[in-house]
Every structure is written in structure tokens, then in C-alpha cells.
Protein backbone atom coordinates (compact mmCIF):
# COMPACT_ATOMS: atom_id res chain seq x y z
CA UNK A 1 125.08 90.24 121.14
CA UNK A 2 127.74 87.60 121.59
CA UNK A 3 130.61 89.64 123.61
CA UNK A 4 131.22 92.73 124.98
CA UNK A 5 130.97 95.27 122.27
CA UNK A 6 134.24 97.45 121.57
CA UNK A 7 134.14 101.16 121.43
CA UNK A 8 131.67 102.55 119.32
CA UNK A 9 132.66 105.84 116.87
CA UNK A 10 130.82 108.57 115.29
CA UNK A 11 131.66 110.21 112.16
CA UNK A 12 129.38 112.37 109.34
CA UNK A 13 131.01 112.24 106.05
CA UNK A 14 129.86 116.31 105.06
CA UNK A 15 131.79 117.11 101.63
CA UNK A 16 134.53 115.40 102.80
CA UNK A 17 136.33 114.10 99.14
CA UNK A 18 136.06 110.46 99.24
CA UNK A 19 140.16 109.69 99.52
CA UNK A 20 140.11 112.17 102.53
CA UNK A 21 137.10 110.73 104.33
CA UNK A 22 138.82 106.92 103.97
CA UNK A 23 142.02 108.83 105.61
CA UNK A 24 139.81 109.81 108.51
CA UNK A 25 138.45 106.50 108.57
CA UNK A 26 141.98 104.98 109.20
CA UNK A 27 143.44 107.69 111.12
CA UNK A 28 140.55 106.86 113.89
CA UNK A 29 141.01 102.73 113.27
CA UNK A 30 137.57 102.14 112.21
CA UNK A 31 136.90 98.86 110.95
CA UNK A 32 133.46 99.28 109.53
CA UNK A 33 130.90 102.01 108.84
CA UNK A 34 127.48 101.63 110.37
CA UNK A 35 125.35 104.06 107.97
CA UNK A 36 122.36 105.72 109.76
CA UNK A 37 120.99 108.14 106.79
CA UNK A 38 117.55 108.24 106.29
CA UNK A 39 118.10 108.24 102.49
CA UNK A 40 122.06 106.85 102.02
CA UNK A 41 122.93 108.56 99.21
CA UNK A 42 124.03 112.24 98.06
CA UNK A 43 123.42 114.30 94.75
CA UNK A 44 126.30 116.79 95.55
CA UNK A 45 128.49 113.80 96.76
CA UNK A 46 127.76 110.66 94.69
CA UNK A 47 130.83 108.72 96.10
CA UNK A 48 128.80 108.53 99.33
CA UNK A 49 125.91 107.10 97.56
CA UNK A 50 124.92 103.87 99.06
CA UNK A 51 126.83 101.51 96.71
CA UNK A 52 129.46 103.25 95.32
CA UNK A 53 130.27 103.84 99.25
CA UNK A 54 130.32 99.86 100.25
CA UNK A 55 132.68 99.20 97.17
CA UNK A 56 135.17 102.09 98.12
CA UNK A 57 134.95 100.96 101.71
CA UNK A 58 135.31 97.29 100.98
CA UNK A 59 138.71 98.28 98.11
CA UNK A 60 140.12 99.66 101.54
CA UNK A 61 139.25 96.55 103.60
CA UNK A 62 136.43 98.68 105.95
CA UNK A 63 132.98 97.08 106.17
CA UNK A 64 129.85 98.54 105.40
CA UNK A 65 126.31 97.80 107.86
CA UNK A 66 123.38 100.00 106.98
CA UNK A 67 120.94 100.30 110.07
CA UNK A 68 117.89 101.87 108.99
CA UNK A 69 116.16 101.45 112.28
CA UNK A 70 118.81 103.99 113.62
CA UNK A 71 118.04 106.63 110.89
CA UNK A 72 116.78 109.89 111.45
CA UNK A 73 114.26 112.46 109.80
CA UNK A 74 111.26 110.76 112.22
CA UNK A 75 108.25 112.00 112.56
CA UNK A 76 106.27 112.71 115.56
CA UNK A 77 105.30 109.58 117.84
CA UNK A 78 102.09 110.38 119.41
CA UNK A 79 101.99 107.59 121.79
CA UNK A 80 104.78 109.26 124.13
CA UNK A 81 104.23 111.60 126.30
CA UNK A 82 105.60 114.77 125.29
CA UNK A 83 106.99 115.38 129.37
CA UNK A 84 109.25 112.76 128.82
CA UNK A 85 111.38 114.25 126.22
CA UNK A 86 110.56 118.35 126.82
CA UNK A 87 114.52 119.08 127.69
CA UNK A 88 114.80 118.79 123.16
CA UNK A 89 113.10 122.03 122.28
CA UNK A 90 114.26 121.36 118.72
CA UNK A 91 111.29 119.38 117.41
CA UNK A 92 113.46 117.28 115.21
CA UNK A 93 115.84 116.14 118.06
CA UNK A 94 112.76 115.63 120.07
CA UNK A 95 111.11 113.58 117.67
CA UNK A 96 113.96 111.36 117.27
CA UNK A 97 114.38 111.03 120.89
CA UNK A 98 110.49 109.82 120.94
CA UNK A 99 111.48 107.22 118.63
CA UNK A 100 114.67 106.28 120.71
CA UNK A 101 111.88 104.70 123.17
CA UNK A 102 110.70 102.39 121.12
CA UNK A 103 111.11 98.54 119.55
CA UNK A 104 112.56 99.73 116.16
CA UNK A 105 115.33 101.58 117.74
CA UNK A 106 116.30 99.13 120.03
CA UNK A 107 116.50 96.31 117.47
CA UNK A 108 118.81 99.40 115.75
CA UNK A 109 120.87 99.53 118.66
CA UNK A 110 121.67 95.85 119.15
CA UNK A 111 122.68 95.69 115.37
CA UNK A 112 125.04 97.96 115.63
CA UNK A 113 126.29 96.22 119.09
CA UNK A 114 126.33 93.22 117.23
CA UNK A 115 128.92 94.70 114.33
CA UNK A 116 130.82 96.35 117.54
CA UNK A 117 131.49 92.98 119.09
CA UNK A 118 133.12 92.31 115.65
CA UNK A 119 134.91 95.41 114.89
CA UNK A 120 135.37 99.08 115.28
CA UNK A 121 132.78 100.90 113.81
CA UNK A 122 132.00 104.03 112.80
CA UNK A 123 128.63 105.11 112.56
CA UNK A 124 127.80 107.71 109.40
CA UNK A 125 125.70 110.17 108.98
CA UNK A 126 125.92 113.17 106.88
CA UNK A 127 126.16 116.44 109.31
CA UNK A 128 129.85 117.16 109.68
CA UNK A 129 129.52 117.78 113.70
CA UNK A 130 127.74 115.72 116.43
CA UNK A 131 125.84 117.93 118.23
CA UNK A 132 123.84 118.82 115.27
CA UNK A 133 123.14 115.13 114.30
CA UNK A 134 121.08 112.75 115.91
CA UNK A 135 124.09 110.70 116.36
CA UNK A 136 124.11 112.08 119.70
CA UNK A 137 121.21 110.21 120.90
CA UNK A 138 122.28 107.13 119.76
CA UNK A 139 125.58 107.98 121.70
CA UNK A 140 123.62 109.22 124.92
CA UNK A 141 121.98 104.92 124.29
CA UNK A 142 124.93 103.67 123.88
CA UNK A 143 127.11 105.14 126.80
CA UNK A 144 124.12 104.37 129.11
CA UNK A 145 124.56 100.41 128.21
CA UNK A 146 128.46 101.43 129.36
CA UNK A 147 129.70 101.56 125.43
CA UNK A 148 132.43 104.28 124.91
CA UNK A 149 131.92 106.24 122.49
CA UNK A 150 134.10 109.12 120.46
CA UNK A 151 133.30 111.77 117.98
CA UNK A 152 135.71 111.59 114.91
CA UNK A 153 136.13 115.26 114.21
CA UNK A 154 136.34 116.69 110.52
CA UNK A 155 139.59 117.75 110.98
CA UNK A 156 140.57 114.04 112.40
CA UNK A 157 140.46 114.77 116.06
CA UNK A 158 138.93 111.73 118.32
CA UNK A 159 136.51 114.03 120.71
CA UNK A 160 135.09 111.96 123.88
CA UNK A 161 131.74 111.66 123.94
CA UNK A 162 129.41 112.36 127.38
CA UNK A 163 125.99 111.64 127.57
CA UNK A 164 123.60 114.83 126.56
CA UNK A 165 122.77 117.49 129.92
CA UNK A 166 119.37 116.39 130.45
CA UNK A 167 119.81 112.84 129.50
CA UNK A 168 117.97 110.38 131.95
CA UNK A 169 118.89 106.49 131.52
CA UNK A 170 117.17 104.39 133.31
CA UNK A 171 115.67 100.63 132.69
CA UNK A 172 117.80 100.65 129.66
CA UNK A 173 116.22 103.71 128.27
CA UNK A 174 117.25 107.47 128.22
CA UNK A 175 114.51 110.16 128.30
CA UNK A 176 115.02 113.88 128.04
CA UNK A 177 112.65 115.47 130.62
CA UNK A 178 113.38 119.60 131.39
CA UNK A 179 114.98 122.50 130.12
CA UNK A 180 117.10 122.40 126.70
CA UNK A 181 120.69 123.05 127.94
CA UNK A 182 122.93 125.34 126.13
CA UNK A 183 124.71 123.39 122.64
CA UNK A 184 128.65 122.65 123.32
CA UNK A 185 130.70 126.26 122.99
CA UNK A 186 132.75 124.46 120.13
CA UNK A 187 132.36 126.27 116.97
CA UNK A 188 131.40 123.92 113.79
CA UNK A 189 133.37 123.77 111.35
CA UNK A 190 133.47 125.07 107.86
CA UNK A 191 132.37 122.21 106.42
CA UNK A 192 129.14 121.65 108.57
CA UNK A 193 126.51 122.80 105.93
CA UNK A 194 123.85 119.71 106.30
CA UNK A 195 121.31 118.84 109.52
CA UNK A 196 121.36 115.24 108.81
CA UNK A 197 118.16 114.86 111.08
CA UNK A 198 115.93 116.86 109.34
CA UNK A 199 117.52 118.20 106.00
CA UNK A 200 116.67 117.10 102.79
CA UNK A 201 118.90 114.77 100.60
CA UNK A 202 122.36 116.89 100.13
């Protein structure tokens, strides 16, 4: 990373028609999209498949930086100790948390620092809200390096993001350990239909 990295957005693109998501896109000032799908591309939604995505992105002058170190859908990583990441009970979450510890993610992470020392960006996923995404471990990574970080809302609203109850940084690392909190009171929206970390392709 050259310079200090700027803030750092979230977004999933749900079933969001493709001139609609681009609105939300420039209603939040996001310069680029940093995809972090496990498979970038969508049967129902074929405007968000990898390609057509980048050329409809790059028409409206927003770059796009596909991380796949930062994807989700991980399996289990059986050389950490399962204390250190107990607060997830959701095996999925935990699981992705487990690989938050190591190299791959890290390399991830400084990628997308990297594109945030160069521009806004707005890293995609597929699930429509954050709490149900693994997007909110990467932001939990991210605000413990002292990134700020917002949720871009379906409905266009900028939400600040905190770092997960339970969330430990420490050495440039954040571990889980403890009781699963209870999931923010706000309601998803409609269009939350997908778990991006642990769905099939949509």
C-alpha cells in the first residue's frame, strides 16, 4: 500500500436491475467495485455476471477489481483452533472467520487497500444486507487497521459500520472467541433472498 487508504464501502447487488444498482453506486460515490463472490456471476441476474458487469461499470466510468482471496463459501480450516472463533455459531460465518487468519486473506485485504488508496470502492457481494454476508468480517479487518467503513443500504442509505460484538483485533488480526451476540434488530429488506456466504449460485 502506497498511502493511506480512503474509506472503504460495502454493497451486495441482490436483484437489484442493473440501471438501479449503477444509481446506488453513484448515489454513495463509489469509484470502483471490489467483487468478493465466490463464483461472480448470476443465472437469475446475468447483468451481474462477471463480464458483462466490468463493461457496464467501465460505460459508467466505475472500475472493476475482483479479489478472490476475499471470497466466501470456505470450508473448514482445521489448523485453527476452534476457541478462537466460537462467538460465530453459524458454521459458515465461522468458517470464513477461520480463513480471515490466514495468508490468503491478508494478501485479499491489502488488494483491496491497494484499490482504496486509489479510489472509493465498493466491495460486492450478492446478499442484499451486511449482516448476513461475510462482508462483515472483512469490515470487522478493515476497521481494526483504522479503515472506515459504510454499508450502502438497498434502499441507498450509507449505514456506519462497527466492528462485530465479539470481535477481538489484536496483532493485526481479529478473532471471534465467546458467545454469538444477538444479529442487528434491523429488519432485511425485501429484496434480501441470497446468503452470499454459503448459498449456491443465484
Amino acid at each position: 500500500m502506497t498511502g493511506p487508504a480512503r474509506e472503504v464501502l460495502t454493497v451486495g447487488h441482490s436483484t437489484h436491475p442493473l440501471e438501479e444498482f449503477l444509481a446506488l453506486l453513484d448515489g454513495a460515490g463509489a469509484a470502483a467495485v471490489v467483487d468478493v463472490r465466490r463464483l461472480p456471476g448470476s443465472r437469475r441476474f446475468p447483468w451481474f455476471d462477471e463480464e458483462p458487469l466490468r463493461a457496464s461499470l467501465a460505460e459508467h466510468g466505475i472500475a472493476y477489481h475482483r479479489i478472490p482471496e476475499l471470497a466466501g463459501r470456505r470450508g473448514a480450516q482445521r489448523d485453527v483452533p476452534p476457541e478462537l472463533n466460537a462467538f460465530w455459531q453459524n458454521r459458515s460465518f465461522r468458517n470464513y472467520a477461520d480463513h480471515a487468519l490466514g495468508e490468503e486473506f491478508a494478501a485479499g485485504i491489502e488488494a483491496l487497500l491497494g484499490v482504496a488508496t486509489r479510489a472509493r470502492p465498493a466491495v460486492m457481494c450478492a446478499e442484499a444486507v451486511w449482516w448476513r454476508c461475510h462482508r462483515r468480517i472483512i469490515a470487522d479487518h478493515l476497521i481494526a487497521r483504522g479503515v472506515p467503513v459504510r454499508h450502502l443500504m438497498p434502499d441507498g442509505r450509507l449505514a456506519e459500520a462497527a466492528m462485530t460484538r465479539g470481535a477481538v483485533p489484536a496483532g493485526g488480526r481479529v478473532t471471534y472467541p465467546g458467545p454469538e451476540a444477538a444479529e442487528p434488530a434491523e429488519p432485511a429488506p425485501p429484496r434480501a433472498q441470497a446468503r452470499c456466504i454459503s448459498s449456491p449460485r443465484t
